[in-house]
Protein backbone atom coordinates (compact mmCIF):
# COMPACT_ATOMS: atom_id res chain seq x y z
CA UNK A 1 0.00 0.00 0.00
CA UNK A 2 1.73 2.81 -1.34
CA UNK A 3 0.55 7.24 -0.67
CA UNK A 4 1.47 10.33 -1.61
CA UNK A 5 3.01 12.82 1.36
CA UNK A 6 1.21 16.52 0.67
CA UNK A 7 3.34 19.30 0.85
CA UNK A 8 2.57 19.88 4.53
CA UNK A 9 3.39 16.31 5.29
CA UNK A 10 0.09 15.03 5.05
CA UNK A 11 -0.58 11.49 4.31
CA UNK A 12 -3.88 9.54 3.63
CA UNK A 13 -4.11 6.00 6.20
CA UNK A 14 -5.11 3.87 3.93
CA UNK A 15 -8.56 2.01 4.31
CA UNK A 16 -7.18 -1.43 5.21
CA UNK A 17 -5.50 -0.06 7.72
CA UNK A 18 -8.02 2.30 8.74
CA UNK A 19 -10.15 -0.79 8.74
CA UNK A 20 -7.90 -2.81 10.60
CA UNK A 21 -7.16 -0.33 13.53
CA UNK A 22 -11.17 0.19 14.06
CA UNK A 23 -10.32 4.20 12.60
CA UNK A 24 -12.83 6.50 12.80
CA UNK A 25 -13.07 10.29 11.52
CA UNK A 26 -11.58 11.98 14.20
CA UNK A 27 -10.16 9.27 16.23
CA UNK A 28 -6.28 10.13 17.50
CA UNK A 29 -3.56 8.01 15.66
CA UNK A 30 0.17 7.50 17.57
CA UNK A 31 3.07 6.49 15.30
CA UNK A 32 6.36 5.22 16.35
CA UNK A 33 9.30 3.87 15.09
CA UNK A 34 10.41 0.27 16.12
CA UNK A 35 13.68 -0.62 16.74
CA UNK A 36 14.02 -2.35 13.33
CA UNK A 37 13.19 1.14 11.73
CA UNK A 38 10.26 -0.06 10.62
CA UNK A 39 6.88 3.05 11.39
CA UNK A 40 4.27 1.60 14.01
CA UNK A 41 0.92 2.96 13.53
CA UNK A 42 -1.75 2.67 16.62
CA UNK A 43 -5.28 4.01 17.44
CA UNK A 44 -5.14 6.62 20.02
CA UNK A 45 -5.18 4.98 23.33
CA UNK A 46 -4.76 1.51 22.46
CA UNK A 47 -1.14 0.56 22.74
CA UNK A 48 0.06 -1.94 25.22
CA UNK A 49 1.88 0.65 27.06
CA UNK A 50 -0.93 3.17 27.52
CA UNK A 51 -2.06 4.25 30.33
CA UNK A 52 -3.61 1.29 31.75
CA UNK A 53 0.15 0.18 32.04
CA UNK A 54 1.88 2.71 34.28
CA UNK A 55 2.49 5.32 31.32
CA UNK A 56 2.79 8.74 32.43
CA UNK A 57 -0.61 10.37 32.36
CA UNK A 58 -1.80 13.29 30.01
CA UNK A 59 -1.35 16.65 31.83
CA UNK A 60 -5.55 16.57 30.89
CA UNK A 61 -6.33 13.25 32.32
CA UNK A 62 -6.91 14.29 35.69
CA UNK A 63 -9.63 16.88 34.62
CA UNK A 64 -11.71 14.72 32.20
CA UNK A 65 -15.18 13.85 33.36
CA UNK A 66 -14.85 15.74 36.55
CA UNK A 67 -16.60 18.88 35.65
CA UNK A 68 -19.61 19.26 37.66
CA UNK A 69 -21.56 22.42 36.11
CA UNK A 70 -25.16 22.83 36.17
CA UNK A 71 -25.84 24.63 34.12
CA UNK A 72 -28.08 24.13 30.36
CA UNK A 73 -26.56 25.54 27.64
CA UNK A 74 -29.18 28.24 26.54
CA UNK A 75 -29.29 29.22 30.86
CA UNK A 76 -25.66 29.75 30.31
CA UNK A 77 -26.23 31.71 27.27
CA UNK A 78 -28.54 34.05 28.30
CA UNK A 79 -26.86 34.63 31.67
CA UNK A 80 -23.32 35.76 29.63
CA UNK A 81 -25.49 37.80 27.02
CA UNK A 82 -27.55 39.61 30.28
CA UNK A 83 -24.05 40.54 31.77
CA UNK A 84 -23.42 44.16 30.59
């Protein structure tokens, strides 16, 4: 499976691999380089040393899920817009 690098270094997965990895628009992609030189391509997430092995956590991790606002969008709205 052979692609074309854009000018800004942009490549198009193909769809076997796409397919193979479980890819979905906006899904994260990690690539690496093995120690045979060879590129390493994984989903987002899904390596066997990802977090649920010990890796170091994302500086964000600790924040996901833990907001606890009340607040509907359109309440939020019209409180900002109300604010002069």
């Amino acid at each position: 499976m052979a692609t074309t690098m854009t000018v800004k270094g942009q490549v198009t997965i193909p769809k076997k691999v796409r397919d193979a990895l479980s890819l979905t628009p906006g899904d994260g992609v990690e690539f690496g380089v093995n120690s045979d030189g060879q590129v390493v391509v994984h989903k987002a997430g899904t390596r066997a040393t990802g977090k649920a092995h010990g890796a170091k956590r994302d500086r964000f991790d600790a924040a996901r899920g833990k907001a606890e606002v009340k607040w509907r969008t359109d309440e939020l709205m019209a409180l900002l817009r109300s604010a002069d």
